[in-house]
PDB file of N, CA and C in Angstrom:
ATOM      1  N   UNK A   1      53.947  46.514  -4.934  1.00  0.00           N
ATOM      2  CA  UNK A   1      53.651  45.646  -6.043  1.00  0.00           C
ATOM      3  C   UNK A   1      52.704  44.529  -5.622  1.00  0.00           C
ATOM      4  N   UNK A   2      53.190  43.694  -4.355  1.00  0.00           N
ATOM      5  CA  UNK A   2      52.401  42.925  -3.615  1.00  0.00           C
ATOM      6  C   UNK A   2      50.781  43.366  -3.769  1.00  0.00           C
ATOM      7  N   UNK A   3      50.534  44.546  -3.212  1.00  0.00           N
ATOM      8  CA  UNK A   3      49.326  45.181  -2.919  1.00  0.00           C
ATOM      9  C   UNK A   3      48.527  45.308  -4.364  1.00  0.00           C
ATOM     10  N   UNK A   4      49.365  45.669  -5.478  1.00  0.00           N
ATOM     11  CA  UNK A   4      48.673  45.748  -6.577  1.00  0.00           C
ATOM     12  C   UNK A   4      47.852  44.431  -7.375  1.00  0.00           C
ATOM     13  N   UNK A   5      48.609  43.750  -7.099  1.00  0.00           N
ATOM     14  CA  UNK A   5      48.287  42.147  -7.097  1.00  0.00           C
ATOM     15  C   UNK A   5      47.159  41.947  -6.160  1.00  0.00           C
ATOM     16  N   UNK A   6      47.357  42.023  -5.674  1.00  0.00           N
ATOM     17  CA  UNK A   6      46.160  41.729  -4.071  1.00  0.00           C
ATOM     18  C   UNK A   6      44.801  42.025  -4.745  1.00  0.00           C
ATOM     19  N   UNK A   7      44.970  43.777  -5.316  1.00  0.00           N
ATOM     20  CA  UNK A   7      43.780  44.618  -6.064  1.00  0.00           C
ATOM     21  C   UNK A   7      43.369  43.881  -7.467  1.00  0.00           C
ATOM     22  N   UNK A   8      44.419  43.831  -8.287  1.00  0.00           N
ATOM     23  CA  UNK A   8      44.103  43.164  -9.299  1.00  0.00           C
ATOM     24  C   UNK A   8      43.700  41.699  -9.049  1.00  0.00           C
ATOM     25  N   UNK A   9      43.989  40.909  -8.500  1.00  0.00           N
ATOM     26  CA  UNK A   9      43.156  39.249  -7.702  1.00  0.00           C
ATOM     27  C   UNK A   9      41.572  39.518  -7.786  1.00  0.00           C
ATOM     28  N   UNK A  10      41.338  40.629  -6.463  1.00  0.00           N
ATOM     29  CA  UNK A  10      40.082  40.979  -6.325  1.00  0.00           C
ATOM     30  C   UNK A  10      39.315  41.480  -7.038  1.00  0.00           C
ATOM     31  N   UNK A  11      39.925  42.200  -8.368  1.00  0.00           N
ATOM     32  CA  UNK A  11      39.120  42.757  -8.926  1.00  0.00           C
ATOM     33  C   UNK A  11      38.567  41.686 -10.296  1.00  0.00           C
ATOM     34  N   UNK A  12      39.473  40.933 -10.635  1.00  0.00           N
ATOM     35  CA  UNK A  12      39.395  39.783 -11.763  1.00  0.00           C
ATOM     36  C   UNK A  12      38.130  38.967 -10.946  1.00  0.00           C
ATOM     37  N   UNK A  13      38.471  38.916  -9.892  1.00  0.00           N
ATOM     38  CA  UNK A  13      37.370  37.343  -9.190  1.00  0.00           C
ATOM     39  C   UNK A  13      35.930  38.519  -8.966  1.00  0.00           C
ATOM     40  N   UNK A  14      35.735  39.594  -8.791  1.00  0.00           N
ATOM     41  CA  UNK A  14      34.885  40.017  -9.072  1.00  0.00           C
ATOM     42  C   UNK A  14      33.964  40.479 -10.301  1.00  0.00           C
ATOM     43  N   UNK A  15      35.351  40.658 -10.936  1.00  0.00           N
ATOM     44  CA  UNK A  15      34.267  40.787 -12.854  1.00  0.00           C
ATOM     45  C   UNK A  15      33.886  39.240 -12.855  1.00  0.00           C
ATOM     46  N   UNK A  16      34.408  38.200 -12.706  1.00  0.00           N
ATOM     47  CA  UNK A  16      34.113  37.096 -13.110  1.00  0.00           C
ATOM     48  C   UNK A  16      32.815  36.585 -11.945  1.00  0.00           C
ATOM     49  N   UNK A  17      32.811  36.522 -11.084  1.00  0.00           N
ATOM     50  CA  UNK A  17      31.638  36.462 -10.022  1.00  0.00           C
ATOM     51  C   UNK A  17      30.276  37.472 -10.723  1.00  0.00           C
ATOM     52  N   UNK A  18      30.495  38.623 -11.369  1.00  0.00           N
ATOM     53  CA  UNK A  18      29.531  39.443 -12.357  1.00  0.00           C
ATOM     54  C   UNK A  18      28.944  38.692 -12.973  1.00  0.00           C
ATOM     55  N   UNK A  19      30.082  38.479 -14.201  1.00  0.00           N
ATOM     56  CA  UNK A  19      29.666  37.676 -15.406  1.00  0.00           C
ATOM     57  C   UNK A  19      28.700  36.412 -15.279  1.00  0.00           C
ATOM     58  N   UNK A  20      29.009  35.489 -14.541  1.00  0.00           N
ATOM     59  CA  UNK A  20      28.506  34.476 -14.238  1.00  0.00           C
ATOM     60  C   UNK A  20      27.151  35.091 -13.651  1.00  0.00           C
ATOM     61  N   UNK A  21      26.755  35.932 -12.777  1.00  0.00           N
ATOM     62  CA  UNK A  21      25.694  36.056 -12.678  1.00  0.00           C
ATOM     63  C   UNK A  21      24.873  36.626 -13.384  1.00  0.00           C
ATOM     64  N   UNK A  22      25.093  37.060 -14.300  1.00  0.00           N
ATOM     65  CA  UNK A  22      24.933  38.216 -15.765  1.00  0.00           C
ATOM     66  C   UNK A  22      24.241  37.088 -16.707  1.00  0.00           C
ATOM     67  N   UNK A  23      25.086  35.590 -16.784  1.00  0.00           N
ATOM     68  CA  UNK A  23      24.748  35.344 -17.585  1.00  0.00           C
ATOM     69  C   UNK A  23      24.160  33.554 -17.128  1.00  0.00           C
ATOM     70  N   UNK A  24      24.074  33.555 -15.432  1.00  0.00           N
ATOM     71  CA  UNK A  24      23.729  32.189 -15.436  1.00  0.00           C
ATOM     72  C   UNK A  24      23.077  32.857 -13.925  1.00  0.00           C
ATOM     73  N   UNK A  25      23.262  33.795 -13.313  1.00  0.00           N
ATOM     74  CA  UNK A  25      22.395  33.732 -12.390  1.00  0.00           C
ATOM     75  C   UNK A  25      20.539  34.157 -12.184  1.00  0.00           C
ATOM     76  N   UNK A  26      20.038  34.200 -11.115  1.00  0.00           N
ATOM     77  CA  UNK A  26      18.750  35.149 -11.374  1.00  0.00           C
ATOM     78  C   UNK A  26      18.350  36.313 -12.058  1.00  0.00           C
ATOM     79  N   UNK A  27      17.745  36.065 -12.995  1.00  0.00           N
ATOM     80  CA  UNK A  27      17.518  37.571 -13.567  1.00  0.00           C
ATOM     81  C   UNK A  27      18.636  37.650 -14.409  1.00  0.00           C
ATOM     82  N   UNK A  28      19.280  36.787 -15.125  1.00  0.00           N
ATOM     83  CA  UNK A  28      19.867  36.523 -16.050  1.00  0.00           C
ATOM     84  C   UNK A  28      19.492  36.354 -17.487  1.00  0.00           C
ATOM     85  N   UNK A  29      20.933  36.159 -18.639  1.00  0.00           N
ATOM     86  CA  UNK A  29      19.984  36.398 -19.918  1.00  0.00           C
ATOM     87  C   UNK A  29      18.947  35.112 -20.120  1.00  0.00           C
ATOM     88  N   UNK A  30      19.248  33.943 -19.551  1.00  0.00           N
ATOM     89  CA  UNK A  30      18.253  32.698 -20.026  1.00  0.00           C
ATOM     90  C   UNK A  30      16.991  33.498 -19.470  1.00  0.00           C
ATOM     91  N   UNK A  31      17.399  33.710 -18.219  1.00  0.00           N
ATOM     92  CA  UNK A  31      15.420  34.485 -18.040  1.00  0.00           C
ATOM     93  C   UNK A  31      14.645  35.265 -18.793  1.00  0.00           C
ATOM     94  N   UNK A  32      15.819  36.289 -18.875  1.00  0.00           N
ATOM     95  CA  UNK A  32      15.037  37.435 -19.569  1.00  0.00           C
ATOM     96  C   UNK A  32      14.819  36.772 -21.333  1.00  0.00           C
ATOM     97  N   UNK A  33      15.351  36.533 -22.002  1.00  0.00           N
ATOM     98  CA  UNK A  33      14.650  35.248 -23.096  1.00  0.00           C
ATOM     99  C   UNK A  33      13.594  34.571 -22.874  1.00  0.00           C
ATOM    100  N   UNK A  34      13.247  33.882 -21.684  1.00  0.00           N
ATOM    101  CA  UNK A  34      12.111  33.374 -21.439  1.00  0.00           C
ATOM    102  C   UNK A  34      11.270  34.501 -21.367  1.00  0.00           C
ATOM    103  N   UNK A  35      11.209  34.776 -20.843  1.00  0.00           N
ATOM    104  CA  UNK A  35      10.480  36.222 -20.320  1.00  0.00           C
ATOM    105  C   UNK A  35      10.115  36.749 -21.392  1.00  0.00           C
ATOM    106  N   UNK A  36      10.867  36.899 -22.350  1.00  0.00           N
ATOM    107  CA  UNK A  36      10.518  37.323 -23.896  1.00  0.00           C
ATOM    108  C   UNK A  36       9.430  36.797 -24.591  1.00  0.00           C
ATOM    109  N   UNK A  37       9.723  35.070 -24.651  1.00  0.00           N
ATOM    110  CA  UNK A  37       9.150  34.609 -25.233  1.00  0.00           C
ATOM    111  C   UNK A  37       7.403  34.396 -24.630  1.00  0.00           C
ATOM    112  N   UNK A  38       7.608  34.439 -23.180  1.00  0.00           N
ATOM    113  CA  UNK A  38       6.634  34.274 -22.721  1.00  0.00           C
ATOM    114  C   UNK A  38       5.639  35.637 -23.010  1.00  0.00           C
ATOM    115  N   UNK A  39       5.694  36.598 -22.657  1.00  0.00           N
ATOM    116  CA  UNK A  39       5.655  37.922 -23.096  1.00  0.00           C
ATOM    117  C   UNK A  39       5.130  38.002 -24.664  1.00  0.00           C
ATOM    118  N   UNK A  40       5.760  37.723 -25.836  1.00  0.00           N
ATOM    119  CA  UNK A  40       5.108  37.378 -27.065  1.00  0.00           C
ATOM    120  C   UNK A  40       4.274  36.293 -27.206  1.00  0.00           C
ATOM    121  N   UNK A  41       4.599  35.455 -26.685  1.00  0.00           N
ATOM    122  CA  UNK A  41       2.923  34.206 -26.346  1.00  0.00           C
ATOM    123  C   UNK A  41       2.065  34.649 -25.864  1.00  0.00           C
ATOM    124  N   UNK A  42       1.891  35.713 -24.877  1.00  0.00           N
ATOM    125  CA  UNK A  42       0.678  36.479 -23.879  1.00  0.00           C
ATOM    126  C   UNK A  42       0.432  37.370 -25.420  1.00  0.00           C
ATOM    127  N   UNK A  43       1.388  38.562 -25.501  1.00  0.00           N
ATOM    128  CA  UNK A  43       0.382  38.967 -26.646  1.00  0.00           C
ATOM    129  C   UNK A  43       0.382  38.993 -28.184  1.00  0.00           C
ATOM    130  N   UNK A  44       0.025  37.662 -28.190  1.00  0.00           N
ATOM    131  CA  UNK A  44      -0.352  36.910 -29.326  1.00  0.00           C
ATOM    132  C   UNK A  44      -1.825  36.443 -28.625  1.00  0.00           C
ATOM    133  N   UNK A  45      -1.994  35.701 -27.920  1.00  0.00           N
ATOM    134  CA  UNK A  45      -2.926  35.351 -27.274  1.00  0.00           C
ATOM    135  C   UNK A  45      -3.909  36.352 -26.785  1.00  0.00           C
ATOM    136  N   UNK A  46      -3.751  37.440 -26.673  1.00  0.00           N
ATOM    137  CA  UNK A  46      -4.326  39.173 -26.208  1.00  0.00           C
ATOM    138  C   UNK A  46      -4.548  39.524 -27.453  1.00  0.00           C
ATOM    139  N   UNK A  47      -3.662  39.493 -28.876  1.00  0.00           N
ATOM    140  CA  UNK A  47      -4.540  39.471 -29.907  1.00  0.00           C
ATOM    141  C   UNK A  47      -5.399  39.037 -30.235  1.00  0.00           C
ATOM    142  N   UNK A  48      -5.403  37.841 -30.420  1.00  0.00           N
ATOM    143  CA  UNK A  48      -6.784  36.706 -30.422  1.00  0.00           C
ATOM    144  C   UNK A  48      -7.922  37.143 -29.635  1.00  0.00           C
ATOM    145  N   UNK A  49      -7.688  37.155 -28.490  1.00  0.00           N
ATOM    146  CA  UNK A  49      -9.184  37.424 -27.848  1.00  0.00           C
ATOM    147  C   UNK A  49      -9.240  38.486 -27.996  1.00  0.00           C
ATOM    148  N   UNK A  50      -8.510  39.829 -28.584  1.00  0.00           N
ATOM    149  CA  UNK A  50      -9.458  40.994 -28.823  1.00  0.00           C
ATOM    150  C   UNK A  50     -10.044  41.116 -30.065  1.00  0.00           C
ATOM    151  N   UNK A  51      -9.440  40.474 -30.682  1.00  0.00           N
ATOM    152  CA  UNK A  51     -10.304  39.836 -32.102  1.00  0.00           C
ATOM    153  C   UNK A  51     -11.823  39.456 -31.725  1.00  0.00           C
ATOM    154  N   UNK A  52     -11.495  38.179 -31.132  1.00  0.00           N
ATOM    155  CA  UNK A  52     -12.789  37.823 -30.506  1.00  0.00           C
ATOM    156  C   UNK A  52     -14.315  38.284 -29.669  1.00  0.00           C
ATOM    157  N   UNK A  53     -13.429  39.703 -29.086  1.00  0.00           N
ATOM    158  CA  UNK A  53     -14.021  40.565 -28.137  1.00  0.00           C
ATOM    159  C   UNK A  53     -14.772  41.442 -29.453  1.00  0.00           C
ATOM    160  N   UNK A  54     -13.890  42.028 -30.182  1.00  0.00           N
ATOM    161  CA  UNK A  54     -14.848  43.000 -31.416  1.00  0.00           C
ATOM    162  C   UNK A  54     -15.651  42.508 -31.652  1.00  0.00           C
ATOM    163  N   UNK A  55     -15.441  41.144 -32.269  1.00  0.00           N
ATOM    164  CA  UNK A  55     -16.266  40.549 -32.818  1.00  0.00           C
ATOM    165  C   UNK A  55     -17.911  40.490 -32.153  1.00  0.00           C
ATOM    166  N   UNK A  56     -17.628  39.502 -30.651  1.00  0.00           N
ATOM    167  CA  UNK A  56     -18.813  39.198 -29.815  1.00  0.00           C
ATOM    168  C   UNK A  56     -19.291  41.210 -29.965  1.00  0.00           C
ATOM    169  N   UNK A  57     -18.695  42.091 -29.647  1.00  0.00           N
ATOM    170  CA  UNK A  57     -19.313  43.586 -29.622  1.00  0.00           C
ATOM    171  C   UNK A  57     -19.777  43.593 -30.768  1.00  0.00           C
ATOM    172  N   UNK A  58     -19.211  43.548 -31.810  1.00  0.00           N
ATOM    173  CA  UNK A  58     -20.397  43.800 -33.112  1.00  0.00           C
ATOM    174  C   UNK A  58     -21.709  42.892 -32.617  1.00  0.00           C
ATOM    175  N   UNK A  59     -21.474  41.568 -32.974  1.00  0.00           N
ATOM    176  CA  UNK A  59     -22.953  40.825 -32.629  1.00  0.00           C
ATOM    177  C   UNK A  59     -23.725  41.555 -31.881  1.00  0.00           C
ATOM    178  N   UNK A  60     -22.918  42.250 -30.629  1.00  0.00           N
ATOM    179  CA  UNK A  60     -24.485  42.850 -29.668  1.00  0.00           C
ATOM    180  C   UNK A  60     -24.295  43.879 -30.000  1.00  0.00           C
ATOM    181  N   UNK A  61     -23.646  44.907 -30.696  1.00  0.00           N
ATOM    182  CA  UNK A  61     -24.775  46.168 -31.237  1.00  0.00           C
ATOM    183  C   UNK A  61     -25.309  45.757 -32.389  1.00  0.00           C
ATOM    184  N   UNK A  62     -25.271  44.623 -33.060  1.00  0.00           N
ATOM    185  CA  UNK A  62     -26.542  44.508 -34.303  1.00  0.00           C
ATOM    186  C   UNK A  62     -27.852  43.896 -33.533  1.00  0.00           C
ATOM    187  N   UNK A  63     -27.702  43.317 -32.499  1.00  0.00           N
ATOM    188  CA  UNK A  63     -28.627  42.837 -31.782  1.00  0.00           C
ATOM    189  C   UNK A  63     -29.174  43.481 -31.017  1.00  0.00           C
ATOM    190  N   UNK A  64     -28.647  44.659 -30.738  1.00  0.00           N
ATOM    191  CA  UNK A  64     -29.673  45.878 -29.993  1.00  0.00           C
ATOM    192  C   UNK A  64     -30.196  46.370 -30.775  1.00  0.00           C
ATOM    193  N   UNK A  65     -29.396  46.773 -32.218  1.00  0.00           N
ATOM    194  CA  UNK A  65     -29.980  47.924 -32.976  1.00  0.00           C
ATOM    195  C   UNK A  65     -31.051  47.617 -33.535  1.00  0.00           C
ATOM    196  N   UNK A  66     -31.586  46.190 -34.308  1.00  0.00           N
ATOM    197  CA  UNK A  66     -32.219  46.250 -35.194  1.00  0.00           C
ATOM    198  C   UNK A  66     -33.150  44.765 -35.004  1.00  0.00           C
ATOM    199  N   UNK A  67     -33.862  44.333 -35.653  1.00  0.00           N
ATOM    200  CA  UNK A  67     -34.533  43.050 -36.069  1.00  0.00           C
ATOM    201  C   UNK A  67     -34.355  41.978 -36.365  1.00  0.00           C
ATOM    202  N   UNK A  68     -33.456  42.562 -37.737  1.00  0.00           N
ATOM    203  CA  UNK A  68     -32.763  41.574 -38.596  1.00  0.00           C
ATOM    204  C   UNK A  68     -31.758  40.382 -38.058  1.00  0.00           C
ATOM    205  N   UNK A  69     -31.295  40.923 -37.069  1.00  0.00           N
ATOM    206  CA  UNK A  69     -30.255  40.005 -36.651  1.00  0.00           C
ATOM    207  C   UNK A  69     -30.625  38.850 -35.710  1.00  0.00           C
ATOM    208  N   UNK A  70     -31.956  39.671 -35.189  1.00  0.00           N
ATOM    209  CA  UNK A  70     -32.817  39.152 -33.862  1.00  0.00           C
ATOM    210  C   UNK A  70     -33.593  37.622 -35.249  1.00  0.00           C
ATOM    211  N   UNK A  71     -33.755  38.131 -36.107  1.00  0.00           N
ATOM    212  CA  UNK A  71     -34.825  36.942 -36.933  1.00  0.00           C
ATOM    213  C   UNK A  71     -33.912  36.331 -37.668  1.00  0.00           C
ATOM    214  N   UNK A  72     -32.943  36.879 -37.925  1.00  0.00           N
ATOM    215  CA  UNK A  72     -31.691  36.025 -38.632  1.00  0.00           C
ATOM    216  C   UNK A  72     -31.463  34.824 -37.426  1.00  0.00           C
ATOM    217  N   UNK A  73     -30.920  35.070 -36.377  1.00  0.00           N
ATOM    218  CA  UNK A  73     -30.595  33.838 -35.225  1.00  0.00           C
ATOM    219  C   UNK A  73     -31.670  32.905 -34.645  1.00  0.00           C
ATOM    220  N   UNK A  74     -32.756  33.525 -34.921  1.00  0.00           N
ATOM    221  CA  UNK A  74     -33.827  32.553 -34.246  1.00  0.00           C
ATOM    222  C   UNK A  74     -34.137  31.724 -35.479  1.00  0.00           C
ATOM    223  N   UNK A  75     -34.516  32.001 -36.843  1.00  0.00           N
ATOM    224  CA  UNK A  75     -33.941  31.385 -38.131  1.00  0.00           C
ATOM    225  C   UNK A  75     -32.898  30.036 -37.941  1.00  0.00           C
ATOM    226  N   UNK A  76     -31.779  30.515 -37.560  1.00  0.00           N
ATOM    227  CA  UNK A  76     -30.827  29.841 -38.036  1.00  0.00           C
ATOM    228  C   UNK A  76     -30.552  28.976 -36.382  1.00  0.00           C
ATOM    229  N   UNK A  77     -31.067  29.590 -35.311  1.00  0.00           N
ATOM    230  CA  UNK A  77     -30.661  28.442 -34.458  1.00  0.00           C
ATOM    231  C   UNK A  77     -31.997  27.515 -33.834  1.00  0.00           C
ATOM    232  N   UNK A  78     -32.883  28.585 -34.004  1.00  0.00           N
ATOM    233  CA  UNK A  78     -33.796  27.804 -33.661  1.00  0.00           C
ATOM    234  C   UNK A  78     -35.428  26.903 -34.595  1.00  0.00           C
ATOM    235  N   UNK A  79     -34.745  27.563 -35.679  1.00  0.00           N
ATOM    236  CA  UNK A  79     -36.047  27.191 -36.904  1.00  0.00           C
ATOM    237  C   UNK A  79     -37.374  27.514 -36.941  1.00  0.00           C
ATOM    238  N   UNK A  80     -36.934  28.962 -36.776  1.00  0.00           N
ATOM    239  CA  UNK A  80     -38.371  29.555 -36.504  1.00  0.00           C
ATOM    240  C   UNK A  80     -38.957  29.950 -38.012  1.00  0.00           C
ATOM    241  N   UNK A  81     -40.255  29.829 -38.420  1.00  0.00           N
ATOM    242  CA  UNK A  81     -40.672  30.437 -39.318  1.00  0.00           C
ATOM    243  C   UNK A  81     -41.463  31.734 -39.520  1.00  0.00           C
ATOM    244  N   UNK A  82     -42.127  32.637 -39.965  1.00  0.00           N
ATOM    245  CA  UNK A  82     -42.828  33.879 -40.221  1.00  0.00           C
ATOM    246  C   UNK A  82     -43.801  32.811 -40.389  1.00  0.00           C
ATOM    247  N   UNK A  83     -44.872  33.568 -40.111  1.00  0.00           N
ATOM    248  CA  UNK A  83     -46.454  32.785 -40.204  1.00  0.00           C
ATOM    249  C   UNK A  83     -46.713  33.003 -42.204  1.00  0.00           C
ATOM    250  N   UNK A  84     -47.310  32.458 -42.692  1.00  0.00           N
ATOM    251  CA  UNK A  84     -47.616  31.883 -43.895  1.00  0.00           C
ATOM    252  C   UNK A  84     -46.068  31.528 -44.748  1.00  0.00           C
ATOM    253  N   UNK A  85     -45.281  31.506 -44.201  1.00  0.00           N
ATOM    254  CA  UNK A  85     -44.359  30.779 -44.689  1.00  0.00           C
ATOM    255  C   UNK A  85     -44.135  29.746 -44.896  1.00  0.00           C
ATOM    256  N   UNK A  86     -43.406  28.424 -46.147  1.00  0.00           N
ATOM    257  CA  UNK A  86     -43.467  27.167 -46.032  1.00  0.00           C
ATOM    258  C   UNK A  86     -42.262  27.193 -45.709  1.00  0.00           C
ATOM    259  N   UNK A  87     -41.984  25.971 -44.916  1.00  0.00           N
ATOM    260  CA  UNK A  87     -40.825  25.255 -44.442  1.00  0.00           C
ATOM    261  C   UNK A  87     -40.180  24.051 -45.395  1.00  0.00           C
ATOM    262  N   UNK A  88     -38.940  24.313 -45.698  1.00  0.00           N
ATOM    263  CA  UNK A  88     -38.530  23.158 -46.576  1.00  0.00           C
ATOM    264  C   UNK A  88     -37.224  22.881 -45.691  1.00  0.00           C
ATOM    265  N   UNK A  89     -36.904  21.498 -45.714  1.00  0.00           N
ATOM    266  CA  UNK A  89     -36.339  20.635 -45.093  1.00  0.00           C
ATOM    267  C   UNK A  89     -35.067  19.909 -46.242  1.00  0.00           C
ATOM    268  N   UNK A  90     -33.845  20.044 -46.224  1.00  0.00           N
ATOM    269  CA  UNK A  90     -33.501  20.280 -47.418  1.00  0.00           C
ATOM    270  C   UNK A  90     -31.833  19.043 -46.984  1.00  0.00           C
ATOM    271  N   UNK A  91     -32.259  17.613 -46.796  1.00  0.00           N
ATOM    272  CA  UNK A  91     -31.772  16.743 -46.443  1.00  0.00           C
ATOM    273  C   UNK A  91     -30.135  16.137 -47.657  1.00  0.00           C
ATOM    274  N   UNK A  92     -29.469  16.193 -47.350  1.00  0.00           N
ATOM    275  CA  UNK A  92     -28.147  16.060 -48.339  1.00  0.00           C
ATOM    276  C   UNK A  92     -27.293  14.672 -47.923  1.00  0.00           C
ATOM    277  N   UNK A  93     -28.224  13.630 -47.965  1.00  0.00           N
ATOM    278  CA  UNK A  93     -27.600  12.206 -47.231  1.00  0.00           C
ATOM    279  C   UNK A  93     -27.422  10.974 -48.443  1.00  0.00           C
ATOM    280  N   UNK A  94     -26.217  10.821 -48.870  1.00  0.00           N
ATOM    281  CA  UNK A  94     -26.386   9.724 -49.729  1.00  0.00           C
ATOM    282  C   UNK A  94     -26.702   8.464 -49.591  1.00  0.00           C
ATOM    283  N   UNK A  95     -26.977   8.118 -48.152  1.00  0.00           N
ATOM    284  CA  UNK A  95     -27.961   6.845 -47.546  1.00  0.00           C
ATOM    285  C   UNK A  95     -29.187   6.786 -48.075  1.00  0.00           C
ATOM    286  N   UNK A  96     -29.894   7.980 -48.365  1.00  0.00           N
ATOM    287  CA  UNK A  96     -31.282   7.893 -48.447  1.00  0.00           C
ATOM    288  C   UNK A  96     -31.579   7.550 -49.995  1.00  0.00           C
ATOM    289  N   UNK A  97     -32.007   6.452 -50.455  1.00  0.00           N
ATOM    290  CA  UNK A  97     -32.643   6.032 -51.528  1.00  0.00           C
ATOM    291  C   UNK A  97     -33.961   6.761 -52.332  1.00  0.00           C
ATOM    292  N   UNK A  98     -33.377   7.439 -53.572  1.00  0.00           N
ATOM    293  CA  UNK A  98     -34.804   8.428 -53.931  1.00  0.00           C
ATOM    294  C   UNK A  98     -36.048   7.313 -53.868  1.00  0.00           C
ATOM    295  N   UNK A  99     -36.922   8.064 -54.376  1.00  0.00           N
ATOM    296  CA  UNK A  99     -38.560   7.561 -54.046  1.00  0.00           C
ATOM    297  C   UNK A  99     -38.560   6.844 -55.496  1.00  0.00           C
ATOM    298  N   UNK A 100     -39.564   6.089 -55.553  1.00  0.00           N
ATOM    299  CA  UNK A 100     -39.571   4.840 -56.745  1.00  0.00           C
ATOM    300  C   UNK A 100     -40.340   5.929 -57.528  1.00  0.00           C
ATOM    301  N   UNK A 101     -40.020   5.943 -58.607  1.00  0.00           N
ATOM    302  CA  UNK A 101     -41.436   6.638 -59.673  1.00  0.00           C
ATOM    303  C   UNK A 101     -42.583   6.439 -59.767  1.00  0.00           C
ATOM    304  N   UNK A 102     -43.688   5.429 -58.720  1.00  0.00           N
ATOM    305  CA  UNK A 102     -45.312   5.491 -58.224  1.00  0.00           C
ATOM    306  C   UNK A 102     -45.251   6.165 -57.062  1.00  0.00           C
ATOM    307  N   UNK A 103     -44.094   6.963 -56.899  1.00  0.00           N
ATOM    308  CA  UNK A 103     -44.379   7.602 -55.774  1.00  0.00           C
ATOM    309  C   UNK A 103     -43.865   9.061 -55.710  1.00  0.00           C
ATOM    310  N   UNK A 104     -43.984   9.856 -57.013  1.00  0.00           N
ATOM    311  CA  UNK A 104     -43.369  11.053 -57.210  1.00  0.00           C
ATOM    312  C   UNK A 104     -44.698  11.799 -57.767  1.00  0.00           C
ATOM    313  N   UNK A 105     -44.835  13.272 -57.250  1.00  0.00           N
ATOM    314  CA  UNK A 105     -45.883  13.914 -57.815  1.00  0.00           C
ATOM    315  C   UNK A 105     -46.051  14.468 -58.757  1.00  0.00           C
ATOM    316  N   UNK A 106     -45.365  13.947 -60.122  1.00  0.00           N
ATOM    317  CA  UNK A 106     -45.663  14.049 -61.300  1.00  0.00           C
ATOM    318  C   UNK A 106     -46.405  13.025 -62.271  1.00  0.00           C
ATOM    319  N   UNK A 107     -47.516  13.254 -62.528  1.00  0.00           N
ATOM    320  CA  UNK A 107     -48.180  12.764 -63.101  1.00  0.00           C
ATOM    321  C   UNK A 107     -48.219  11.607 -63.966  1.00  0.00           C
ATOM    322  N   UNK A 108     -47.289  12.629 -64.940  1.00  0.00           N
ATOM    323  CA  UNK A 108     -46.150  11.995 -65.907  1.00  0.00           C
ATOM    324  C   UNK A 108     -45.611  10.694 -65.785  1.00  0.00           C
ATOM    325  N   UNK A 109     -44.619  10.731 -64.368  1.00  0.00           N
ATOM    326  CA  UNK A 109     -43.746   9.913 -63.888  1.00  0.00           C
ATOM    327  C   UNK A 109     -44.558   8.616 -63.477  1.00  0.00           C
ATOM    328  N   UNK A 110     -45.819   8.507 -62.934  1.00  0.00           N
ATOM    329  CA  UNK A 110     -46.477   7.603 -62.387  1.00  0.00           C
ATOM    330  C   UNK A 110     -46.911   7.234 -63.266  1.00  0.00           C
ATOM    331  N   UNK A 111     -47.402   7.232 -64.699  1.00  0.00           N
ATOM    332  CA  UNK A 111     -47.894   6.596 -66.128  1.00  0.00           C
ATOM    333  C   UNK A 111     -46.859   6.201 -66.609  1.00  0.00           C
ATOM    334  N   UNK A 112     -45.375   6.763 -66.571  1.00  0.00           N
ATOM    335  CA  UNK A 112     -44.403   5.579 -67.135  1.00  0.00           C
ATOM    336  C   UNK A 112     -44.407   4.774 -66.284  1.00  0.00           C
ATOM    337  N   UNK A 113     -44.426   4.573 -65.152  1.00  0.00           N
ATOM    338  CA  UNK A 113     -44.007   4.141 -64.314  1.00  0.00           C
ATOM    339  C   UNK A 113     -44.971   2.441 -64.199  1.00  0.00           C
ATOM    340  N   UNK A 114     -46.313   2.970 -64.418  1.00  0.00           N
ATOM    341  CA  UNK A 114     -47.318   2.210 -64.888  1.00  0.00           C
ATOM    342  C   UNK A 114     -47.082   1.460 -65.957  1.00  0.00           C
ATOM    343  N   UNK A 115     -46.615   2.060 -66.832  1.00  0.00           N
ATOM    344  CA  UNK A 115     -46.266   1.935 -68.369  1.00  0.00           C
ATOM    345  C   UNK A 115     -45.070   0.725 -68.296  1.00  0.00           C
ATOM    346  N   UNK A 116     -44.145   0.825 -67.263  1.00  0.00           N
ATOM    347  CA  UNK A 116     -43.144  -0.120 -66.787  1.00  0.00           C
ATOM    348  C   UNK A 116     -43.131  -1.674 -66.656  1.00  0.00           C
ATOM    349  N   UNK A 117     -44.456  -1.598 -65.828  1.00  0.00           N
ATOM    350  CA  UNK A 117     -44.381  -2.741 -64.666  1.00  0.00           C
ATOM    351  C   UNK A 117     -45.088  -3.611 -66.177  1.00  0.00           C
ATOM    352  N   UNK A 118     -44.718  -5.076 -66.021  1.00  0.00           N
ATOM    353  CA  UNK A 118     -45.175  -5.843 -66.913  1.00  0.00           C
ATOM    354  C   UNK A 118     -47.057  -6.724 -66.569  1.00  0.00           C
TER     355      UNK A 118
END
């Protein structure tokens, strides 16, 4: 009976020496949770940049394939024009005070304007 006791002692302090490491030692559940979470933050983040990656790949096969894209960017980053083209400059600042009416190129506008002054 002694002896069975002895077995059963050892065997209780060993499930429990388990458990505890099961659930508080290395490689335990707090880790493996982290591990999880860390793991879904990586790919979430691996989504994103392969998003990003298609993306930059489209840009360079439209930029090998064709023109358009080549005169679209120099357009838009560098302000290039086609030769007989006019350039308009197309300013959206509510600082800037319009031009007085003797100073607009309508004809019109500069005879009232004339028409004004006493």
């Amino acid at each position: 009976m002694r002896a069975l006791l002895v077995v059963l002692l050892v065997l209780a302090t060993l499930l429990a020496w388990l458990q505890y490491r099961l659930w508080f030692g290395v490689g335990g559940t707090e880790q493996v949770e982290e591990l999880r979470g860390r793991v879904e933050a990586q790919a979430r983040q691996n989504e994103g940049l392969e998003q990003r990656n298609a993306a930059l790949a489209a840009e360079v096969a439209d930029l090998k394939s064709g023109e358009a894209a080549i005169e679209e960017r120099a357009r838009g980053e560098l302000g290039m024009i086609k030769p007989g083209e006019t350039f308009y400059r197309v300013v959206d600042d509510a600082r800037i005070a319009p031009l007085p009416a003797e100073h607009a190129l309508d004809p019109d506008a500069q005879r009232r304007a004339q028409d004004q002054t006493p």
